[in-house]
Protein backbone atom coordinates (compact mmCIF):
# COMPACT_ATOMS: atom_id res chain seq x y z
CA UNK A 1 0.00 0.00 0.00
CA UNK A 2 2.95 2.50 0.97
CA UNK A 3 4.40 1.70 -1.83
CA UNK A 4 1.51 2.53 -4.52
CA UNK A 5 1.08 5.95 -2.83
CA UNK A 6 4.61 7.15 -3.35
CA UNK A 7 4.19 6.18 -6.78
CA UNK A 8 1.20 7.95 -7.04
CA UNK A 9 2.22 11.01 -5.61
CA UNK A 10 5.67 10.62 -7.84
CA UNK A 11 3.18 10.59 -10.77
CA UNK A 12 1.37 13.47 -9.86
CA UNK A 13 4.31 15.77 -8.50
CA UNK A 14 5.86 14.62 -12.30
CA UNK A 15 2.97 15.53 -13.83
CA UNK A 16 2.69 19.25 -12.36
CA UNK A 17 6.40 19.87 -12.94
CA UNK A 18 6.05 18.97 -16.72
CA UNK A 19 2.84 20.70 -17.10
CA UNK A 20 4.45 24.38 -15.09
CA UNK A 21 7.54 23.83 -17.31
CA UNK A 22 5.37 23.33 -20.37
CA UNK A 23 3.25 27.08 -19.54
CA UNK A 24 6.77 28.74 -18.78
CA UNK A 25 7.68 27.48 -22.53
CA UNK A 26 5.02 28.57 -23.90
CA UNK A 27 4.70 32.36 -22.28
CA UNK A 28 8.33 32.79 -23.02
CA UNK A 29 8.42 32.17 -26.64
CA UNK A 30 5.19 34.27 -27.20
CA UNK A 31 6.64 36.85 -24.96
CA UNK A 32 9.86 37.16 -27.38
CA UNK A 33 7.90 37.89 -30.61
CA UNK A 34 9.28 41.28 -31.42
CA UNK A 35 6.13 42.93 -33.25
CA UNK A 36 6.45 44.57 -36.44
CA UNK A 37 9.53 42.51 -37.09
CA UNK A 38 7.46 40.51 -39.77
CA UNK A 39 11.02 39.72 -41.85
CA UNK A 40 12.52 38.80 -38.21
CA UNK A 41 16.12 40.29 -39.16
CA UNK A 42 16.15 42.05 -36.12
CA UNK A 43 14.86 45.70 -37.03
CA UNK A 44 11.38 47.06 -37.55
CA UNK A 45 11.44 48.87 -40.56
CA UNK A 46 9.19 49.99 -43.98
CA UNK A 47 10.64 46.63 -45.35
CA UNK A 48 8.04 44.69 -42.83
CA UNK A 49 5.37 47.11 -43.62
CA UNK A 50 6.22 45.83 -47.31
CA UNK A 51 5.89 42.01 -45.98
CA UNK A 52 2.70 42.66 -44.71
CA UNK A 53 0.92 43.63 -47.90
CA UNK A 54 2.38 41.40 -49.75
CA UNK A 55 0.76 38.68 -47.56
CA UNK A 56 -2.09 40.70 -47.35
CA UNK A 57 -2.08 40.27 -51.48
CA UNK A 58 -1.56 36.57 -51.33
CA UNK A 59 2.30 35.77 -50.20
CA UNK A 60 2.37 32.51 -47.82
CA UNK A 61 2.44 33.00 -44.35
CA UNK A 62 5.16 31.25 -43.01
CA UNK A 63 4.45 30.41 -39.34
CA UNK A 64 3.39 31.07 -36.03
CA UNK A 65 5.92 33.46 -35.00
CA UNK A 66 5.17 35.53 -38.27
CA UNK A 67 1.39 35.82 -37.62
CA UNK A 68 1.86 37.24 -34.23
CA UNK A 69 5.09 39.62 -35.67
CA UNK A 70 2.27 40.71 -38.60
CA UNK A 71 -0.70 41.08 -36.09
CA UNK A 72 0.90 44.42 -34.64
CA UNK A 73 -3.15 45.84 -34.48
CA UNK A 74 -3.82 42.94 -32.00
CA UNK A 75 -7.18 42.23 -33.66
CA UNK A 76 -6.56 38.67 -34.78
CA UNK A 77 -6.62 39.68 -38.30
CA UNK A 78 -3.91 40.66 -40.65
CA UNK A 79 -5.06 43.83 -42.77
CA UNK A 80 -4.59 47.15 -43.58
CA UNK A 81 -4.77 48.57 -39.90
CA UNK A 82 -1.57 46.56 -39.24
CA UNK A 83 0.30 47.91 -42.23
CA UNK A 84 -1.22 51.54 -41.08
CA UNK A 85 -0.63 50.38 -37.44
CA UNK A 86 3.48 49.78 -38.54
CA UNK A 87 3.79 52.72 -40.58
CA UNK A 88 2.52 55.09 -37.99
CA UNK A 89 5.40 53.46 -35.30
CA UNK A 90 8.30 53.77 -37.81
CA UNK A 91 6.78 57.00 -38.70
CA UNK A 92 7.23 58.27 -34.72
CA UNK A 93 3.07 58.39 -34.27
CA UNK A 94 3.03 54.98 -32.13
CA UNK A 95 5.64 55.02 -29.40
CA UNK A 96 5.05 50.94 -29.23
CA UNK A 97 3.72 47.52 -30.68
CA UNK A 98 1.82 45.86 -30.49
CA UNK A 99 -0.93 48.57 -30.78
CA UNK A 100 -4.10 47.24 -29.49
CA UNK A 101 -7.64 47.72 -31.25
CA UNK A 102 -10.04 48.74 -28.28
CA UNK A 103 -7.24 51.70 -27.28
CA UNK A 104 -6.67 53.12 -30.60
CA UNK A 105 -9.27 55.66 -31.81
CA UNK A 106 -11.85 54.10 -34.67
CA UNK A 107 -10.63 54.57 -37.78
CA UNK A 108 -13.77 54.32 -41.19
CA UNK A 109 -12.44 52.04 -43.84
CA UNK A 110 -14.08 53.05 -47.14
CA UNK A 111 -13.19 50.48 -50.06
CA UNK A 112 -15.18 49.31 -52.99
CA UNK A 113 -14.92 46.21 -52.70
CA UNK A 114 -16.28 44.00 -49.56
CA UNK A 115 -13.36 42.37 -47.66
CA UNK A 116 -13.24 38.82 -47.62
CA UNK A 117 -11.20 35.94 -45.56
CA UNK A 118 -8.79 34.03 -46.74
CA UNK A 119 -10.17 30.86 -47.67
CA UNK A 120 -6.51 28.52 -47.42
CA UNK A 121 -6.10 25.61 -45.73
CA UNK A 122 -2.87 26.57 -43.75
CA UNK A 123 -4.52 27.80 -40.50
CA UNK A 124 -2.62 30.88 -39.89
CA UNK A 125 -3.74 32.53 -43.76
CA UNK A 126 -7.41 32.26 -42.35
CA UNK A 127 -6.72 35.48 -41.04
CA UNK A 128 -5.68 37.59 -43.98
CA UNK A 129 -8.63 39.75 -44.84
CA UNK A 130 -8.16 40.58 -48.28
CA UNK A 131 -8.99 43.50 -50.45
């Protein structure tokens, strides 16, 4: 009987440790995306402002770490407010990114044409709203 319960409680104590180091993993990779940086060389520049309509106008989205470096509007999209959202930081406007949605002042977006979502199979290009 002694026996089974240290096991057990070996188990379990294994099981928290893997699962805390697992959530310290993950927070510290998303906490290193440097936003804006959508070409990840280092610098945020008119160059990643570049990358971001290009993907906007149907470049592949590479991975994770690139749709949270293009998100720098924070609204789960990727669209002409984050290309506006970049400009206006390398511009001097925005003194930081990521530049949430609900704190920046509403901005009308007339166009033409009706956006619509991406419609690829990728996962992360579901998000490109696209002129």
């Amino acid at each position: 009987m002694r026996a089974g319960f240290k096991r057990a409680v070996a188990i379990i104590l294994a099981v928290v440790f893997i699962v805390a180091t697992a959530s310290c993993i993950s927070a510290l990779a998303v906490s290193e995306i440097n936003f804006g940086d959508t070409n990840n060389d280092g610098f945020v520049n008119i160059c990643d402002a570049t990358l971001i309509q290009k993907v906007i106008n149907g470049a592949e989205m590479k991975d994770e770490y690139n749709f949270y470096a293009f998100d720098v509007y924070q609204d789960e999209n990727i669209d002409v407010r984050d290309v506006t959202a970049l400009q206006k930081y390398i511009a001097g406007i925005y003194t930081e990114l990521p530049v949430f949605a609900e704190t920046t002042p509403t901005e009308e977006v007339t166009n033409p044409t009706v956006p619509t979502q991406s419609t690829t199979s990728d996962g992360w290009n579901d998000h490109i709203v696209k002129p």
